[in-house]
Structures are given as structure tokens and as C-alpha cells.
Protein backbone atom coordinates (compact mmCIF):
# COMPACT_ATOMS: atom_id res chain seq x y z
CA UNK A 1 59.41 -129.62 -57.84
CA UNK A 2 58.64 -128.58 -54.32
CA UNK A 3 54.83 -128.67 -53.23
CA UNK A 4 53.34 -125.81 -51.11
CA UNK A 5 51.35 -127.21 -48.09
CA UNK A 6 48.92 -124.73 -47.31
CA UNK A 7 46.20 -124.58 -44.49
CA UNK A 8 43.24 -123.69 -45.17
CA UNK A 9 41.12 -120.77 -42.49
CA UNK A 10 37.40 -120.52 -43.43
CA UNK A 11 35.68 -117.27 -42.05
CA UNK A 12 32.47 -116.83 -41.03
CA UNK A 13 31.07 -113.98 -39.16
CA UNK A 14 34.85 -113.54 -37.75
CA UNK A 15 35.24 -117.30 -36.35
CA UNK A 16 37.30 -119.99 -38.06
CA UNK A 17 35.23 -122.79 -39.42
CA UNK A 18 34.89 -125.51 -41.70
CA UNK A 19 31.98 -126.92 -43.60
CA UNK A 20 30.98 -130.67 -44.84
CA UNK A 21 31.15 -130.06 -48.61
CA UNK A 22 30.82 -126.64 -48.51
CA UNK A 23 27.27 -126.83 -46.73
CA UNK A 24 26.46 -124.11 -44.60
CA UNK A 25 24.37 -125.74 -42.28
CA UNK A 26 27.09 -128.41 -41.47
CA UNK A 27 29.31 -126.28 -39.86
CA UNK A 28 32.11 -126.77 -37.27
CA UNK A 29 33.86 -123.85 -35.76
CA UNK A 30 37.08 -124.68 -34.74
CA UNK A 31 38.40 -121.05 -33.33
CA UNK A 32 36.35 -117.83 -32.49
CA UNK A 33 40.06 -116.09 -32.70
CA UNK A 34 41.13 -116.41 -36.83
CA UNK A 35 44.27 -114.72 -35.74
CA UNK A 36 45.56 -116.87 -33.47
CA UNK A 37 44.90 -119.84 -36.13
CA UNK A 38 47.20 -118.39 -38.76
CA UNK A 39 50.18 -117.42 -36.40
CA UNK A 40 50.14 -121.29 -35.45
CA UNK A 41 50.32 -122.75 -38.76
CA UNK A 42 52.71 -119.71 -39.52
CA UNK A 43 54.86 -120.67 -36.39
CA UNK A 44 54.65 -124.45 -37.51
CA UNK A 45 56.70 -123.22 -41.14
CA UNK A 46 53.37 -122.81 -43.47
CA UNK A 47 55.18 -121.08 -46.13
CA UNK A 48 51.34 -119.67 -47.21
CA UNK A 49 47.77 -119.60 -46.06
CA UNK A 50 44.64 -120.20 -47.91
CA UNK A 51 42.01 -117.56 -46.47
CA UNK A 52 38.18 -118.27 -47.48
CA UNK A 53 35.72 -115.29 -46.80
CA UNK A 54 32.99 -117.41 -46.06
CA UNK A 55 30.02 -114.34 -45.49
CA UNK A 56 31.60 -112.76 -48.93
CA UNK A 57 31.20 -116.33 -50.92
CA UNK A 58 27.28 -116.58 -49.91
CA UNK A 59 26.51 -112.75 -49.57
CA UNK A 60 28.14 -111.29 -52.03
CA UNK A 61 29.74 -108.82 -49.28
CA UNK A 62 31.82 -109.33 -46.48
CA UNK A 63 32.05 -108.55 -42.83
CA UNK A 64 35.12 -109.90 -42.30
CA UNK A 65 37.55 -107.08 -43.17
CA UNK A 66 39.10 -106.18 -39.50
CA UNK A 67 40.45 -109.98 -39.54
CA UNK A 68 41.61 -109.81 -43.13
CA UNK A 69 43.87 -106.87 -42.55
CA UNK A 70 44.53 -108.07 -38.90
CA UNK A 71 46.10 -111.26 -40.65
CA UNK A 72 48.21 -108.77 -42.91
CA UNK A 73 49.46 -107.02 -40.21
CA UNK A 74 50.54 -110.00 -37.73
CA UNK A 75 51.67 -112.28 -40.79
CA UNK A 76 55.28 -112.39 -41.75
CA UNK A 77 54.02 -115.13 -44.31
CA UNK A 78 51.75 -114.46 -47.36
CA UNK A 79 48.09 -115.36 -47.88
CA UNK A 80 45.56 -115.63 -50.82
CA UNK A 81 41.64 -114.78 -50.06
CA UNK A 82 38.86 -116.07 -51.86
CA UNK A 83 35.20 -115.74 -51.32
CA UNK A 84 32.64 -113.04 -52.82
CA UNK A 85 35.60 -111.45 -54.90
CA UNK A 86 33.25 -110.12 -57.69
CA UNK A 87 34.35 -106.37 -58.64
CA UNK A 88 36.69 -104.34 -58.61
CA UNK A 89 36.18 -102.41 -55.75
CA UNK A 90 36.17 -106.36 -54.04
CA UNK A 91 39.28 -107.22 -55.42
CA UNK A 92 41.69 -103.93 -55.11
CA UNK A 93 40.44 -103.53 -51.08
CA UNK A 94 41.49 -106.88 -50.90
CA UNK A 95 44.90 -105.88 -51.94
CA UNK A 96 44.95 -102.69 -50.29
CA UNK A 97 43.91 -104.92 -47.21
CA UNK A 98 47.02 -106.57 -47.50
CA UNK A 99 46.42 -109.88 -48.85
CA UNK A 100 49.12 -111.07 -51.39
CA UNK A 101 46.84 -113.08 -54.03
CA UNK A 102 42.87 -113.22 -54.98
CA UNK A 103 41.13 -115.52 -55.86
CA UNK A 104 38.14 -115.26 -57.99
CA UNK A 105 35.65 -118.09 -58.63
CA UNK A 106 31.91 -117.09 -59.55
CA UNK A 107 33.01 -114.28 -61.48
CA UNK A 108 35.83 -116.06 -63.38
CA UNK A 109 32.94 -117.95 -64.70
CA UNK A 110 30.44 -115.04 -65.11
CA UNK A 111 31.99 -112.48 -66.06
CA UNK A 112 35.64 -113.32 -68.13
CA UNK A 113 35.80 -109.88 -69.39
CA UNK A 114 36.46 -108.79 -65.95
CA UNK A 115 38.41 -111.54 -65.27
CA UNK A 116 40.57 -110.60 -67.88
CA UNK A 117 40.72 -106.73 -66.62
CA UNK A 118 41.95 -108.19 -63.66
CA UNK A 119 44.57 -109.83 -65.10
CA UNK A 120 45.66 -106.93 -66.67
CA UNK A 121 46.27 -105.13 -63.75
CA UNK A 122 47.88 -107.82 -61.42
CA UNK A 123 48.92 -110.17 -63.07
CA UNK A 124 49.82 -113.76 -61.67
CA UNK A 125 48.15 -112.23 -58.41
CA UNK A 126 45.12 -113.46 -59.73
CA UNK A 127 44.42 -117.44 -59.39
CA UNK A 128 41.01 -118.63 -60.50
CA UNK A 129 38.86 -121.43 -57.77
CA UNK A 130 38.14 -124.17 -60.08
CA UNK A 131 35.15 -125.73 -57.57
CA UNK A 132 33.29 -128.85 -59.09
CA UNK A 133 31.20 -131.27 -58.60
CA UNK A 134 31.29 -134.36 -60.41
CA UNK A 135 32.56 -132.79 -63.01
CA UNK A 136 30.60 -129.52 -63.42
CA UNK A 137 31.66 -126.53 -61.75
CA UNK A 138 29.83 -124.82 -59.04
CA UNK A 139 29.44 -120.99 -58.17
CA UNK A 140 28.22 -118.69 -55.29
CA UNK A 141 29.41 -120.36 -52.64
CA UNK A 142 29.01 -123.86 -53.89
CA UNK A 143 25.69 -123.13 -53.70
CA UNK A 144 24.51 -123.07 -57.48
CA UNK A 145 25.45 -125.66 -60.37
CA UNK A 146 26.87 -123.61 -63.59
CA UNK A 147 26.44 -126.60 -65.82
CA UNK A 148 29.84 -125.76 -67.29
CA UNK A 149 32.37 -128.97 -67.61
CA UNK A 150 35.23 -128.17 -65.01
CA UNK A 151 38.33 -129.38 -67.62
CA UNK A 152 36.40 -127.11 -70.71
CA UNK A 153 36.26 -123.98 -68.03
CA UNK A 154 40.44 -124.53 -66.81
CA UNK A 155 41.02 -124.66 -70.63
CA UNK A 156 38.99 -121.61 -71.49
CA UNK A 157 40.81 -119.63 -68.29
CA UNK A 158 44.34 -120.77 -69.95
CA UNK A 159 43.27 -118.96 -73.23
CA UNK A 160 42.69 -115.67 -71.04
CA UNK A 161 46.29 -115.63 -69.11
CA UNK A 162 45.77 -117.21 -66.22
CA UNK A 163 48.70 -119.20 -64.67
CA UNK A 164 47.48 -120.97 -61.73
CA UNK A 165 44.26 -122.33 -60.16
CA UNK A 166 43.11 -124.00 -57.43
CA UNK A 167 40.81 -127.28 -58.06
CA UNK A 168 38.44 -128.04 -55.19
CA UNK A 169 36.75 -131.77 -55.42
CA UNK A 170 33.41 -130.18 -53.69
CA UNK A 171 32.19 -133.61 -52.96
CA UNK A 172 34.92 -134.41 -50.91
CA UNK A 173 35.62 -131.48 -49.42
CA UNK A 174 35.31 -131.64 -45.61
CA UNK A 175 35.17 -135.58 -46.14
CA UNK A 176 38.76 -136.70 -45.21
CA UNK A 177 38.12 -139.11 -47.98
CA UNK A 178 40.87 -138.20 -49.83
CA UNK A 179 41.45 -136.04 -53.06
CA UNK A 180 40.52 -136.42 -56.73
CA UNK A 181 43.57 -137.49 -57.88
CA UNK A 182 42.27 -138.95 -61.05
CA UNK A 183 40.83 -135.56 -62.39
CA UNK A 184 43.90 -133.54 -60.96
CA UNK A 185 45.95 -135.42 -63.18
CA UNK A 186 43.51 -134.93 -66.44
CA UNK A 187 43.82 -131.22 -65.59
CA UNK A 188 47.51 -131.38 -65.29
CA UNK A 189 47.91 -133.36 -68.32
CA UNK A 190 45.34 -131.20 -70.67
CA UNK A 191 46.59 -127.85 -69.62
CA UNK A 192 49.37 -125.77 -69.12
CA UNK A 193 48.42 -124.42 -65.77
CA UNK A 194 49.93 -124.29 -61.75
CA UNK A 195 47.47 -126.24 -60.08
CA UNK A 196 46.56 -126.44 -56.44
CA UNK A 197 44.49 -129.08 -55.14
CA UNK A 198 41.93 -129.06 -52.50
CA UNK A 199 39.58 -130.95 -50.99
CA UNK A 200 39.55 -134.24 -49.47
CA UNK A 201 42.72 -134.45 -48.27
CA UNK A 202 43.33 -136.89 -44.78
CA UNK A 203 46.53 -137.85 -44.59
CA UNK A 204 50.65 -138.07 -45.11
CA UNK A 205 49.44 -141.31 -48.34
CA UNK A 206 47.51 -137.86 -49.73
CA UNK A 207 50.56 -136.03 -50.45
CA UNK A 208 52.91 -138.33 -51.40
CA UNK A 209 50.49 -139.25 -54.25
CA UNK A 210 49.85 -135.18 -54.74
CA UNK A 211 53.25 -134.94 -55.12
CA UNK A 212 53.98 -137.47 -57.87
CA UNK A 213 52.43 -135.34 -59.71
CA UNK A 214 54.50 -132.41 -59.47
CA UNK A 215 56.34 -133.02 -62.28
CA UNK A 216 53.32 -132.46 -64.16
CA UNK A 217 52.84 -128.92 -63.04
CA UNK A 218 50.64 -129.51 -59.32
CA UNK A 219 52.60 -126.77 -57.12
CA UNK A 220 50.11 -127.10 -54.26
CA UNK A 221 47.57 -128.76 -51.45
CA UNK A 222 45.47 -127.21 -49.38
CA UNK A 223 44.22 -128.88 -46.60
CA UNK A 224 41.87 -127.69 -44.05
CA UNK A 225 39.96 -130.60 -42.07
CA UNK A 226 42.75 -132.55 -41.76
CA UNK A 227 44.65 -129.99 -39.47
CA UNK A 228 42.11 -129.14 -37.35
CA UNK A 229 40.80 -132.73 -36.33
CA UNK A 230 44.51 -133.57 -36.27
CA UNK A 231 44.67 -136.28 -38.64
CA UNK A 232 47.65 -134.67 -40.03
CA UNK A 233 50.12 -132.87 -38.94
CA UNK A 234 51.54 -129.99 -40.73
CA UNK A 235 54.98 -130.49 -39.50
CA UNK A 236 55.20 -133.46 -40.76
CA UNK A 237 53.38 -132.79 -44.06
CA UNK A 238 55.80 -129.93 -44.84
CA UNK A 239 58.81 -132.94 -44.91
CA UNK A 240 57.03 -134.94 -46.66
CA UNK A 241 56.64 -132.00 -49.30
CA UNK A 242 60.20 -131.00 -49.20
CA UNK A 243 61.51 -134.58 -49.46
């Protein structure tokens, strides 16, 4: 099965940045022009971004809608945005916006009957941020613990129709340490569900050992850290992925 390689762009306040484990006060900005981010990867042969909405994760709201629908409008490739996703006025902008997926975290885990609505009226559009740490998942931002187990909560958004999700290690995230590979592998094994990892990921070992576990139904990496210190390249990732 072929595995997406997707960069990651983290927005906050209209720059692209990237946090240490999702901490807001260990922040690196990388690019004060978003735009100009995504049409590299997209020139490179990303065949999808992963868009984070960094002021609509911690806020609630975001202020970060002229770059969203600038990146629709100068894409030719898709993207998925997550971060502060939490009604439906939130999620069909979004759409309207441009942006070809959503994905909802804290109110997957709040709120299922919406999440469930929201299936209803797109469908495998919807993918659900699976964000844990050690174990338990995490919501607003990374900022609160739910005290929900992270396998019970993929199992649970199974039952309610969703297809794929996106598992983010938040302890490694930012780390270059490498992914959870261990725990990817429980979730692929104990569900039914696409699964895209993220998190952790440093190198070309990463996704050759992502990738033996296509076959169990991982589709995806993101990787974010890795690009933009140049520890990996994506060119080079992408062959590994289509090999």
C-alpha cells in the first residue's frame, strides 16, 4: 500500500511555526510567509498538506482565515486543517474556505453527537486527531489531559463511522526522537481504521519502519520538524514511500 508523506505547516498569528511537544512557549518560527511554505513542499511532489490552526486550537477562534483560503487558492494539491474545529459554523467555513478535509480533535472527544452530525454531512471528509500522551488523550490544544485511554477513544470513534485518524505521540512531537511505533501498531491491529501517524518523526529509518506497517492499514506520516531543520528531505522521503 502506498504511504502519503505529508508536511506538516503550523499557524500562528499568520507565521509558520513549530512547537516542542505542542508547548506554546517553545516555539520556533520557521516562515513569516505560510504561503510560500506550502508551494515548496507542493513543488517538491507533496501529494497533501497537513495545515494546523494553531490560534484556533488554543482560542477556540481563529485569525488565520486570509492564509487558509490563500492556500486554497494557490494550491493545486489538497490540504486537511485542524485546530479549534468545534461547531458547525467552524467546520463548514472551513470547507467553504477551501480546505479539502477537517479535522476535529477536542470536540470528537466532547461532543460525539456532533461528531457524528458531521459525519453525516461529509462524510470521509472528516478525520478525527487522536493526540496522546502516554497513553491518555489530550484536548484544547494539547493543553488539557481528558483522562480518556487513547486505543478505548479510536475504538469508540470506529463505532460512530469514522474511517481515518491521525495519531499524534504528543511527547515526541517536535522531538526528532522518532515515532511511537509500538502503539501505532496496537491501533492498527485493534481497529479497523486509516491511520496517520505523527509526531516524532527524524528520519528516512522512520518511514521505512512506518511503512511496514501499511499492510496493516497506516496510509500516512506527517512530519513537520524534520523538514524544516532539514534532517529529512521530502524528496527523498516520497521514494522511499513509493518504493
Amino acid at each position: 500500500m502506498l504511504l502519503k508523506v505529508i508536511p506538516a505547516i503550523d499557524l500562528k498569528e499568520g507565521c509558520c511555526v513549530r512547537l516542542l511537544q505542542g508547548d506554546p512557549n517553545q516555539e520556533t518560527i520557521y516562515s513569516d510567509n505560510p504561503i510560500e511554505i506550502a508551494l515548496r513542499w507542493e513543488e517538491k511532489g507533496a501529494p497533501l498538506l497537513h495545515v494546523v490552526d494553531l490560534d484556533g486550537a488554543f482560542q477556540g477562534s481563529s485569525v488565520n482565515h486570509k492564509v487558509i483560503e490563500s492556500l486554497a487558492n494557490q494550491l493545486k494539491i489538497p490540504f486537511q486543517l485542524g485546530g479549534g474545529l468545534r461547531s458547525y459554523e467552524a467546520v463548514s467555513r472551513a470547507f467553504s474556505l477551501g480546505v479539502s478535509r477537517v479535522v476535529l480533535g477536542t470536540v470528537a472527544v466532547e461532543n460525539q453527537v456532533f461528531l457524528e452530525e458531521m459525519l453525516n454531512l461529509f462524510g470521509e471528509n472528516i478525520l478525527v486527531g487522536l493526540d496522546a500522551r502516554y497513553g491518555k488523550v489530550a484536548v484544547r490544544g494539547w493543553t488539557e489531559e481528558s483522562g480518556i485511554n487513547a486505543l478505548t477513544l479510536a475504538k469508540k470513534m470506529e463505532e460512530l463511522g469514522v474511517k481515518e485518524i491521525i495519531y499524534t505521540d504528543i511527547h515526541r512531537d517536535g522531538t526528532l526522537k522518532g515515532p511511537d511505533l509500538t502503539f501505532t501498531e496496537e491501533l492498527a491491529r485493534e481497529t479497523n481504521l486509516s491511520i496517520i501517524v505523527s509526531g516524532g518523526v527524524s528520519r528516512l529509518e522512520d518511514l521505512i519502519k512506518i511503512k511496514e506497517l501499511s499492510g496493516l492499514g497506516v496510509t500516512g506520516v506527517i512530519v513537520g520538524k524534520a523538514l524544516y531543520s532539514g534532517s529529512l528531505e521530502l524528496e527523498k522521503a516520497l521514494k522511499i514511500a513509493k518504493e
